[in-house]
N, C-alpha and C. Protein backbone atom coordinates (compact mmCIF):
# COMPACT_ATOMS: atom_id res chain seq x y z
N UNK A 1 65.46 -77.18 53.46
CA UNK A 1 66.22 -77.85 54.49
C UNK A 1 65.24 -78.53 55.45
N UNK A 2 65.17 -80.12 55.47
CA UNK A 2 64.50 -80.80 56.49
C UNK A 2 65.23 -80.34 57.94
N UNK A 3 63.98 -79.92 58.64
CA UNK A 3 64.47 -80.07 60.17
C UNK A 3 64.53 -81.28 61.05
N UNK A 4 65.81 -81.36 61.91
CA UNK A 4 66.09 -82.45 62.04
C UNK A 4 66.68 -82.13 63.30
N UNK A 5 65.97 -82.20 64.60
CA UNK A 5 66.27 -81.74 65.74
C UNK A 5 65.84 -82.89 67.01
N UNK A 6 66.31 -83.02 67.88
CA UNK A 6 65.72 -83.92 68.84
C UNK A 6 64.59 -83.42 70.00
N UNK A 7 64.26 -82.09 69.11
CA UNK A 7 63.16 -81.51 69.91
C UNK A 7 62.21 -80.69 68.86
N UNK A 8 61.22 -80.63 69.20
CA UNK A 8 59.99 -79.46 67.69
C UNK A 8 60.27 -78.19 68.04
N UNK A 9 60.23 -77.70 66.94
CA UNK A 9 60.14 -76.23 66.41
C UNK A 9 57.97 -76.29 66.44
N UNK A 10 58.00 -75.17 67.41
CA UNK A 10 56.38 -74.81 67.40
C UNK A 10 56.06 -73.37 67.15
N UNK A 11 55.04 -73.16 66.13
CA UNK A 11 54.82 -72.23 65.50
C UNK A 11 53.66 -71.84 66.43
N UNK A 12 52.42 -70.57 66.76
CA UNK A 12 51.28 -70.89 66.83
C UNK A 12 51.25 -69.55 66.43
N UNK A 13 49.80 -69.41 65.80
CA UNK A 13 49.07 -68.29 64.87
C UNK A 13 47.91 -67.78 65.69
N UNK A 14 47.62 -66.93 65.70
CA UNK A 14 46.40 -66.04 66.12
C UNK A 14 46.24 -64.98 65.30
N UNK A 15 45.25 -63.72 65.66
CA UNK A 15 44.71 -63.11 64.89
C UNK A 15 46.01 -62.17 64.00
N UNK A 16 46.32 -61.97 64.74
CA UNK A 16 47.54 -60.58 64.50
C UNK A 16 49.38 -60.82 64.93
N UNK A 17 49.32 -62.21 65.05
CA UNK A 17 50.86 -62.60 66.36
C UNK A 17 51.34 -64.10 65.91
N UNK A 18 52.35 -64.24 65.59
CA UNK A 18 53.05 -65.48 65.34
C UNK A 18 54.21 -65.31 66.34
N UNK A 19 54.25 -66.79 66.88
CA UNK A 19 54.88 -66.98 67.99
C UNK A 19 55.47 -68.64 67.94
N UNK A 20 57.07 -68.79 67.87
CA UNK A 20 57.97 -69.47 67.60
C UNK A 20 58.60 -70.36 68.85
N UNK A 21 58.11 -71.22 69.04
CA UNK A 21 58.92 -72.21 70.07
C UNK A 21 59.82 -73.29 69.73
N UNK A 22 61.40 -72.98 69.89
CA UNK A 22 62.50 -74.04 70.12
C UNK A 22 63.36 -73.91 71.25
N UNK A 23 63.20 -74.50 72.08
CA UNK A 23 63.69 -74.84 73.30
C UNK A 23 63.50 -73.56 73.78
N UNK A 24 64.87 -72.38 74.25
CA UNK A 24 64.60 -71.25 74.71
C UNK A 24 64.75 -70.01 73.60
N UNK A 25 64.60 -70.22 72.49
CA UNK A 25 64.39 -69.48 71.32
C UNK A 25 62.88 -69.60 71.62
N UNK A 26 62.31 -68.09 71.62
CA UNK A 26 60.77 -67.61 71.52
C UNK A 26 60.39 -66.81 70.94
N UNK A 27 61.10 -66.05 69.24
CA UNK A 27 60.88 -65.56 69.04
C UNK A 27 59.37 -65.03 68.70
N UNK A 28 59.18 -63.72 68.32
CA UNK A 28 57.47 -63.19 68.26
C UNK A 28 57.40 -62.05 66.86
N UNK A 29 56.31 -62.11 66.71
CA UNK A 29 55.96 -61.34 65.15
C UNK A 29 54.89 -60.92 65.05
N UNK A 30 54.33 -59.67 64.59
CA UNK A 30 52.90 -59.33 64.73
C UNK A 30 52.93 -59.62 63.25
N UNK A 31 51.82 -60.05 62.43
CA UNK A 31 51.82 -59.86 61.49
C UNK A 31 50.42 -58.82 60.57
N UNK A 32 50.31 -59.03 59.52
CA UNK A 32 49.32 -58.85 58.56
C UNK A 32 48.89 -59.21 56.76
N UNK A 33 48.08 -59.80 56.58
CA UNK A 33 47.89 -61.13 55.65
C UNK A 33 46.76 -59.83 54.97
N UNK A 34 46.91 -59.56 53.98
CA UNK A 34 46.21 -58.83 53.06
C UNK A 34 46.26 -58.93 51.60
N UNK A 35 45.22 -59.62 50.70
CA UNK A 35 45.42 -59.31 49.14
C UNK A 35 46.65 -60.28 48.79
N UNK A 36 46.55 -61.36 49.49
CA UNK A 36 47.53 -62.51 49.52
C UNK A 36 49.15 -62.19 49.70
N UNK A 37 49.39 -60.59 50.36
CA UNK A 37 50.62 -60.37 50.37
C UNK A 37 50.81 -60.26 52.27
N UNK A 38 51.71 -61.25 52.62
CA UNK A 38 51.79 -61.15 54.24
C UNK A 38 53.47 -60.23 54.45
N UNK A 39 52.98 -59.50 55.33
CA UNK A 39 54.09 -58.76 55.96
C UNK A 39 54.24 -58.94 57.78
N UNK A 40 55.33 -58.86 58.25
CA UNK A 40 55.93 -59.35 59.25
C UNK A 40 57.08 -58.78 60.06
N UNK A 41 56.29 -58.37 61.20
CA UNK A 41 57.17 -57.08 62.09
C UNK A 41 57.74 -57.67 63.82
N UNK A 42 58.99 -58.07 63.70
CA UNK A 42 59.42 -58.91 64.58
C UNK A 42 58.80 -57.87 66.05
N UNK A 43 59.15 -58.58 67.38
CA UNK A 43 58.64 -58.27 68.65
C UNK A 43 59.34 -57.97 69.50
N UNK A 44 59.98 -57.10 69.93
CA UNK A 44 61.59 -56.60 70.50
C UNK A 44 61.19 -57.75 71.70
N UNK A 45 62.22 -58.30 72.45
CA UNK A 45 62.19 -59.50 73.26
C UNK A 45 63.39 -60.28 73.22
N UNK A 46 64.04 -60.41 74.45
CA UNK A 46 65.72 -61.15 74.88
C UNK A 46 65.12 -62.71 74.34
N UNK A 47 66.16 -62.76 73.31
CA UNK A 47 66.54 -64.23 72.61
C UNK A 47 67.66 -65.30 73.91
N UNK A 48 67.68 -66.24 73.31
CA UNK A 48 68.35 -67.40 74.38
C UNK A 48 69.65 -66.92 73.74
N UNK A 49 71.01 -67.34 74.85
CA UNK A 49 72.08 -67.09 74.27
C UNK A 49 72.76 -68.12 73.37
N UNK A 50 72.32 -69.43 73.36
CA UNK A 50 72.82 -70.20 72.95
C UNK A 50 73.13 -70.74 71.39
N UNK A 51 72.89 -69.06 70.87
CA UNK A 51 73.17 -69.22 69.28
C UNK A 51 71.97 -70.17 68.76
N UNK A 52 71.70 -70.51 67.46
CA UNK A 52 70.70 -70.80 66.76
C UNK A 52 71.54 -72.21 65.76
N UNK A 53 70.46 -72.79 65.82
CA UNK A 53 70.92 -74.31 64.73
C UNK A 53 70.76 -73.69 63.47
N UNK A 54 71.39 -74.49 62.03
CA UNK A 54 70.93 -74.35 60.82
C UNK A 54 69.36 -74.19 60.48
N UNK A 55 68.89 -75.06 61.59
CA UNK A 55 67.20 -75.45 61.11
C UNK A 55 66.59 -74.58 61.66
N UNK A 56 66.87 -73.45 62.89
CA UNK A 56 65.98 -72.66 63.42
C UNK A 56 66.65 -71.33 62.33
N UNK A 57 67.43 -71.12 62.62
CA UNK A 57 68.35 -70.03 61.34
C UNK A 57 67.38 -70.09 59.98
N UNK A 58 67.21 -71.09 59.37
CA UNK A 58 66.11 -71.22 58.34
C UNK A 58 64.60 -70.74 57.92
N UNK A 59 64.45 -71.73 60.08
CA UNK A 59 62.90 -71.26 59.83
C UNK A 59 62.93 -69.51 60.07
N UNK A 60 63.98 -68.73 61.04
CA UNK A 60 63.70 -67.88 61.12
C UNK A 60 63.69 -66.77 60.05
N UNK A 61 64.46 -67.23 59.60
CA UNK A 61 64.87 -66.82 57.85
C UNK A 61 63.79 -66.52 57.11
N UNK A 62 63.02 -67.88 57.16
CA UNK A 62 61.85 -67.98 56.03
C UNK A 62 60.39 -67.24 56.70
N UNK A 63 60.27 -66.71 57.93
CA UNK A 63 59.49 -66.35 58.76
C UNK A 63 59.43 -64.78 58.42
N UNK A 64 60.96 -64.18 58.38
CA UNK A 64 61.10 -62.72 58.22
C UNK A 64 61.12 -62.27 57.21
N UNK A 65 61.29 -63.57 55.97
CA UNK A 65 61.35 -62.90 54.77
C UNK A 65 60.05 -63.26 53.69
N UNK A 66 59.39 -63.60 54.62
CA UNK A 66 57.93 -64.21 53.82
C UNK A 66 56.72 -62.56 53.35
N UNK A 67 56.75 -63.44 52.28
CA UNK A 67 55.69 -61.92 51.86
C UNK A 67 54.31 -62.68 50.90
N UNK A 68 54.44 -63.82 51.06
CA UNK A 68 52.95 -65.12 50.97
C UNK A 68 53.19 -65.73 51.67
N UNK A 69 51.95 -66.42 51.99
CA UNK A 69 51.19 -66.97 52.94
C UNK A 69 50.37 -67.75 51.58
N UNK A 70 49.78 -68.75 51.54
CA UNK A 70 49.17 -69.38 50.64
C UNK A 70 48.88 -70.99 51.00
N UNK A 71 47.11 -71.90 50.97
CA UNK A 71 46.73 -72.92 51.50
C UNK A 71 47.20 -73.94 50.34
N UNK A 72 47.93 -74.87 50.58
CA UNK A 72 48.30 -76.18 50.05
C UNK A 72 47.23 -77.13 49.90
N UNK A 73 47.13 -77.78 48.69
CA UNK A 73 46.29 -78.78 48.31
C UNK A 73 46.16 -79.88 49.99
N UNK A 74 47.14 -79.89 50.45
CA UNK A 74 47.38 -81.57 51.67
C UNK A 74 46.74 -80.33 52.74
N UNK A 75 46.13 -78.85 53.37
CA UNK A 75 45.48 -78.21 54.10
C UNK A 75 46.73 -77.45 54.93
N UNK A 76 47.88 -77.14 54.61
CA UNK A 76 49.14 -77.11 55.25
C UNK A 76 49.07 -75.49 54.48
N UNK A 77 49.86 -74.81 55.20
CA UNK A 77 50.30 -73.01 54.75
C UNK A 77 51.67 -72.97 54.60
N UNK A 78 52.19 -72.37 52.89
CA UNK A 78 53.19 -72.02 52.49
C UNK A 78 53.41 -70.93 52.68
N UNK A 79 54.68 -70.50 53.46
CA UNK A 79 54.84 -69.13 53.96
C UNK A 79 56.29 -68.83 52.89
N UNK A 80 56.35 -68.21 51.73
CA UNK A 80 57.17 -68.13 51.26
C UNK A 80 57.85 -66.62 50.98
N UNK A 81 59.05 -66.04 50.33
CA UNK A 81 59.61 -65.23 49.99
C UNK A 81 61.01 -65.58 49.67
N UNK A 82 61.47 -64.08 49.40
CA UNK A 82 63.07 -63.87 48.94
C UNK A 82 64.03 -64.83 50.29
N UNK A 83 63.66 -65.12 51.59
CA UNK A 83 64.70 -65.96 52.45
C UNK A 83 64.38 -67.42 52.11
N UNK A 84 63.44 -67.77 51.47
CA UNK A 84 63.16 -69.32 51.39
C UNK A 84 61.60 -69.38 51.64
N UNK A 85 61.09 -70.52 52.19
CA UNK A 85 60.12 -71.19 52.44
C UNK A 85 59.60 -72.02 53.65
N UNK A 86 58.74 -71.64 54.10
CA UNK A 86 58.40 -72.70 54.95
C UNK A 86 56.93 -73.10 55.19
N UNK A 87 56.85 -74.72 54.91
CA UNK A 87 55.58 -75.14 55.11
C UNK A 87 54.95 -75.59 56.13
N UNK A 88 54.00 -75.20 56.98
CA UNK A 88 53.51 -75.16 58.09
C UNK A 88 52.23 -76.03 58.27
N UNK A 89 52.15 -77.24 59.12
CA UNK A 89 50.44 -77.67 59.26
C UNK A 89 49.88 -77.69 60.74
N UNK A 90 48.43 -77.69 60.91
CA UNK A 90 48.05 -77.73 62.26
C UNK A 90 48.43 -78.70 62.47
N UNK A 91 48.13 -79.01 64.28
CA UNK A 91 47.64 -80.36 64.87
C UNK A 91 46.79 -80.23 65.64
């Protein structure tokens, strides 16, 4: 599913913590990337009330149910599993 929003969905990565920006959706995730298998432990923390789009529903989808992590030929990270997929690049 292309996202298609009049505002970005922002991801940012650090050592141990993935952290999700759409508007007042912030969700948080500690993670761990081992032996090419990534696992992902959400961050107890008050969500916005304003319910979730198809496209954040997705990414969040593909965020919780990812169990790879894997570098793309174009330098971009496939975060995939049993909820779907999502492909991620710096800037």
């Amino acid at each position: 599913m292309p996202i298609d929003l009049p505002w970005a969905i922002t991801l940012s990565i650090d050592s141990d913590t993935m952290a999700l920006t759409s508007q007042c959706l912030q969700p948080r995730w500690r993670y761990n990337y081992a032996n090419g298998t990534l696992r992902t432990a959400p961050i107890a923390r008050p969500l916005c009330d304003r319910g979730r789009y198809p496209a954040e529903a997705a990414v969040l989808a593909a965020i919780e149910g990812a169990t790879r992590a894997e570098r793309t030929p174009e330098n971009g990270i496939l975060l995939s599993g049993n909820a779907g997929s999502l492909l991620i690049f710096s800037q």
